[in-house]
N, C-alpha and C. Protein backbone atom coordinates (compact mmCIF):
# COMPACT_ATOMS: atom_id res chain seq x y z
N UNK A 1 145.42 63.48 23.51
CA UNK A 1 144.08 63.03 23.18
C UNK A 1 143.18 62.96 24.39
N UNK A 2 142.36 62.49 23.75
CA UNK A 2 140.97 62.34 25.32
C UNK A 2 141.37 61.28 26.25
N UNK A 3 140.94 61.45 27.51
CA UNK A 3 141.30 60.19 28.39
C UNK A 3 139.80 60.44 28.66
N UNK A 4 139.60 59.14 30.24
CA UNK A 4 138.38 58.88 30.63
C UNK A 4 138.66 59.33 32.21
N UNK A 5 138.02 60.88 32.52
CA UNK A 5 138.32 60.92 33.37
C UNK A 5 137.42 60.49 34.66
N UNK A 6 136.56 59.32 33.96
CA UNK A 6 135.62 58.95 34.90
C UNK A 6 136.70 57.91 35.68
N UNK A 7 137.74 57.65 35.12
CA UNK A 7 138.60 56.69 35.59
C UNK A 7 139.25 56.90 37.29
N UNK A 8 139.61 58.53 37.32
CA UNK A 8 140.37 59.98 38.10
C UNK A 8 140.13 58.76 39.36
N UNK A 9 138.54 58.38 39.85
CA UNK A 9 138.31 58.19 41.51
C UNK A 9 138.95 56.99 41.34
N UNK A 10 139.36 55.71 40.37
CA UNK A 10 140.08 54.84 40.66
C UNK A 10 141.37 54.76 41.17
N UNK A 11 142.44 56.05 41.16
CA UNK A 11 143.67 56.68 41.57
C UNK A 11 143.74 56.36 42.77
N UNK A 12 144.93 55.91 43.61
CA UNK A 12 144.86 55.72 45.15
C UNK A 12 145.95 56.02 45.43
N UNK A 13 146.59 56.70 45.64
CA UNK A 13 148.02 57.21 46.13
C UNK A 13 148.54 56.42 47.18
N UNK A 14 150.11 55.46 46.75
CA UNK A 14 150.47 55.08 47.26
C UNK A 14 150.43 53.20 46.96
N UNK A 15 148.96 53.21 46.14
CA UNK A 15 148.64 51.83 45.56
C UNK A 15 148.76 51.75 44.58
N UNK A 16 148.20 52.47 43.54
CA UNK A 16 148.21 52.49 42.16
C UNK A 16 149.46 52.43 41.49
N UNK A 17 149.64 51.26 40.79
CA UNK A 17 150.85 51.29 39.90
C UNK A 17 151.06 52.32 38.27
N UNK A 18 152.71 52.46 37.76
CA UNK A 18 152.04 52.85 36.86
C UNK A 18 151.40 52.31 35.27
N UNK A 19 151.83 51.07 35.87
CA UNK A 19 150.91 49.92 34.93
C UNK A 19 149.65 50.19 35.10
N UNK A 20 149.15 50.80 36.32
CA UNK A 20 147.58 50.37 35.92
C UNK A 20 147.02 51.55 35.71
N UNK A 21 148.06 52.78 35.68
CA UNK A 21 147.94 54.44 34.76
C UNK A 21 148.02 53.53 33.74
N UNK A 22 148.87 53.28 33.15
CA UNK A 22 148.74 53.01 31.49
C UNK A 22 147.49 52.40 30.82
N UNK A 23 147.30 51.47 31.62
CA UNK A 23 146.02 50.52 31.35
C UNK A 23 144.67 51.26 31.20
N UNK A 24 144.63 52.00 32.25
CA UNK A 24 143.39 53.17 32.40
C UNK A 24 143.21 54.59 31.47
N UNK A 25 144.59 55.30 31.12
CA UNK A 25 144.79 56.00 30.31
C UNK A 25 145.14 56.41 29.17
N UNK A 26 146.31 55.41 28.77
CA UNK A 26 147.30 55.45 28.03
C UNK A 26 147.83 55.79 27.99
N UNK A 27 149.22 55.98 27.10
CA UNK A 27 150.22 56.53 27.19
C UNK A 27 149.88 57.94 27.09
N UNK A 28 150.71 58.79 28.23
CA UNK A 28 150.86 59.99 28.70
C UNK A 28 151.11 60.89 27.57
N UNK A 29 150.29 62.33 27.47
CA UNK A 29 150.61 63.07 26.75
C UNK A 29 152.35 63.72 26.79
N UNK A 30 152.77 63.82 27.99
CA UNK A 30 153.91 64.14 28.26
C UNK A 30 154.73 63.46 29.45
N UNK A 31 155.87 62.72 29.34
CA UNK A 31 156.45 62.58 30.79
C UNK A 31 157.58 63.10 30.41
N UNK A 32 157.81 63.42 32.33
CA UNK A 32 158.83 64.60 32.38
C UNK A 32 159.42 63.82 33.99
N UNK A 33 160.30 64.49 34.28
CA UNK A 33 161.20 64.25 35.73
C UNK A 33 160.74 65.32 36.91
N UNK A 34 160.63 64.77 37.98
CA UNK A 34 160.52 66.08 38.91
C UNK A 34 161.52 65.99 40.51
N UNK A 35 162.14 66.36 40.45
CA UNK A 35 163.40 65.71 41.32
C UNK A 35 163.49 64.02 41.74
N UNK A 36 163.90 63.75 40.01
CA UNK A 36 164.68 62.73 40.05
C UNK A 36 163.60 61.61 39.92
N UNK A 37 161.63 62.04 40.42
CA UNK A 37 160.65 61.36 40.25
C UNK A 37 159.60 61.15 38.80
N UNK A 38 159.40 60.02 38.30
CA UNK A 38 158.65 60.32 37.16
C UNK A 38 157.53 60.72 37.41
N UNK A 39 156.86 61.83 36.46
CA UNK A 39 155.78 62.65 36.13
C UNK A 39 155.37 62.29 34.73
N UNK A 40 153.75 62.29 35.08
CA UNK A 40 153.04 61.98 33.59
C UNK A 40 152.10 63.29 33.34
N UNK A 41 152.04 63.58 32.56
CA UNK A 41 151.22 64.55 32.25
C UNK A 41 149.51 63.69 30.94
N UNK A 42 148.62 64.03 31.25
CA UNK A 42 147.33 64.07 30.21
C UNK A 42 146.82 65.29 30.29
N UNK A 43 146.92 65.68 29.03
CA UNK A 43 145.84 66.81 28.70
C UNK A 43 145.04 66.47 27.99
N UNK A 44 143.95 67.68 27.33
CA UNK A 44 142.93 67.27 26.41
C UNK A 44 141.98 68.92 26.55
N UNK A 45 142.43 69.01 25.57
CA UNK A 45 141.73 70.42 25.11
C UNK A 45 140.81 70.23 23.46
N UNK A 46 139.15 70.66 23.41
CA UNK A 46 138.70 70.69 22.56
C UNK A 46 137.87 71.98 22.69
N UNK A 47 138.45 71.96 21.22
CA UNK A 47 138.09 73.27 20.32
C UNK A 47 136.96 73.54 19.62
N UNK A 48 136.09 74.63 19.33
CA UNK A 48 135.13 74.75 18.91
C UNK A 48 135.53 76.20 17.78
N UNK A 49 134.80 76.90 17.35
CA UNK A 49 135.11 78.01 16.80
C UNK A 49 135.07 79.21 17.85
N UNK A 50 134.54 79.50 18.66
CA UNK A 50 134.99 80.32 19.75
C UNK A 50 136.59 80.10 20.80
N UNK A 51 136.92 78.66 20.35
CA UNK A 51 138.31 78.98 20.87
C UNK A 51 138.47 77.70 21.80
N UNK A 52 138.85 77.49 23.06
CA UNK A 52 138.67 76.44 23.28
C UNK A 52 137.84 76.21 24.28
N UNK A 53 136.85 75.53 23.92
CA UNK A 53 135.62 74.65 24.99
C UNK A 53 135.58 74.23 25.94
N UNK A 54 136.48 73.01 26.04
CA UNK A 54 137.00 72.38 27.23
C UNK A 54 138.05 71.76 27.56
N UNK A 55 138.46 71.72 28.76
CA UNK A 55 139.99 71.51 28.96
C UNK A 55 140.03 70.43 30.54
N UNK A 56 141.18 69.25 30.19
CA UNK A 56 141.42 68.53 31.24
C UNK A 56 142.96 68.43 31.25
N UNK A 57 143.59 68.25 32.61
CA UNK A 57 144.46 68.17 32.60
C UNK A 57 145.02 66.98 33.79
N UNK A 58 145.65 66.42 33.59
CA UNK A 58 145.88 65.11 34.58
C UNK A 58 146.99 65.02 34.83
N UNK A 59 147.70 65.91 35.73
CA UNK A 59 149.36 65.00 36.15
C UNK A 59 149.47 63.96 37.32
N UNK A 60 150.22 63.12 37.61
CA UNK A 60 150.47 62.28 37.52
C UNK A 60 151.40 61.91 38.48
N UNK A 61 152.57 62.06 39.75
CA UNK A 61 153.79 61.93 40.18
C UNK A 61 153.79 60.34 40.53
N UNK A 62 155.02 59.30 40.55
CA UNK A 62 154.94 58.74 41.13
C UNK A 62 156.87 58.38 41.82
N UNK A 63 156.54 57.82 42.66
CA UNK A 63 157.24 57.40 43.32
C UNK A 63 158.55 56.86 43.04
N UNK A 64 159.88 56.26 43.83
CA UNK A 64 160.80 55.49 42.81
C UNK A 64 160.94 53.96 42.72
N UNK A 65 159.27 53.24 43.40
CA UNK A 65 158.79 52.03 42.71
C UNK A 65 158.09 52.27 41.85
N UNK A 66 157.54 53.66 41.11
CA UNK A 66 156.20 53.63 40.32
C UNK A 66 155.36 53.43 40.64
N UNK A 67 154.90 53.62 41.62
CA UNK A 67 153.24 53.47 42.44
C UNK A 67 153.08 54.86 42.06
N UNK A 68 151.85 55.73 42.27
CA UNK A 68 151.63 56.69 42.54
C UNK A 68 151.97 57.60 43.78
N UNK A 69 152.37 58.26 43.76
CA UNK A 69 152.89 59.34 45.15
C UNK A 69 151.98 60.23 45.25
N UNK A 70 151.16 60.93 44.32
CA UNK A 70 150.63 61.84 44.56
C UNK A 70 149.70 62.67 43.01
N UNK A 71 148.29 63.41 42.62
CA UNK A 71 148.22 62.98 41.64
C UNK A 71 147.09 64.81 41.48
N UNK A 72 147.13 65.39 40.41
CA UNK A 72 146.20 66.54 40.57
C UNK A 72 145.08 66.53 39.23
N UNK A 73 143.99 66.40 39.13
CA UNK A 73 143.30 66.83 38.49
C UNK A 73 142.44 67.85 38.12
N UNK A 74 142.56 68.50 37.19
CA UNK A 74 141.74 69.80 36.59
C UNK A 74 141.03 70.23 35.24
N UNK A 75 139.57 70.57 35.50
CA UNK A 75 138.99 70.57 33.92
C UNK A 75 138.35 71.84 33.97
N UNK A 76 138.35 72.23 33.27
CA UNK A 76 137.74 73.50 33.14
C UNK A 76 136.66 73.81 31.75
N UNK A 77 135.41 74.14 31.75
CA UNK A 77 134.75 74.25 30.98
C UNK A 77 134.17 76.02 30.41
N UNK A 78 134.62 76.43 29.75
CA UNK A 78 134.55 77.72 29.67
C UNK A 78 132.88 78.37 29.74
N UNK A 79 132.19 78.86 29.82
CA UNK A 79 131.03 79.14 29.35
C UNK A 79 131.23 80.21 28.26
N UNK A 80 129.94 80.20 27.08
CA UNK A 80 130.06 80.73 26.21
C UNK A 80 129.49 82.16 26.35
N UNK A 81 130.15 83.02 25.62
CA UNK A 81 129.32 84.25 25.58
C UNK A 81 128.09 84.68 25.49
C-alpha cells in the first residue's frame, strides 16, 4: 500500500529504531533476511490505464539491535506519452 514518503528525511541511520519504522510506515510490504540482518521492504505502485504511473520503493536494513543500518529510497514517475 501507500506509505508517506514525506516521512523518508525522518530516517537516521544508526538512530532510528525499528519501532519507529513501524510507527511511521507500517507494517512492511515485505521482510526478508540479508546476511543474517533484517530487511523491510515498502513499495507502492499506482496504476492508471496506461500502465503504471507511479512507483516508490523503500528498503529498509537494520542492524542486530534493530536500529537502522542503512536505508535506500526510490520513486519513479513515468511521464506520459
Amino acid at each position: 500500500g501507500n506509505f508517506d514518503s514525506s516521512q523518508i528525511n525522518s530516517i537516521q541511520n544508526h538512530l532510528t529504531t525499528q519501532e519507529q519504522i513501524f510507527e511511521r510506515f507500517g507494517a512492511p510490504f515485505k521482510k526478508g533476511l540479508e546476511n543474517g540482518q533484517a530487511m523491510w521492504t515498502y513499495q507502492y505502485d499506482k496504476w492508471n490505464a496506461l500502465g503504471s504511473a507511479q512507483s516508490k520503493d523503500l528498503v529498509i536494513l537494520f542492524d542486530n539491535k534493530n536500529i537502522v543500518k542503512a536505508y535506500r529510497f526510490t520513486t519513479s514517475n513515468p511521464k506520459k506519452p
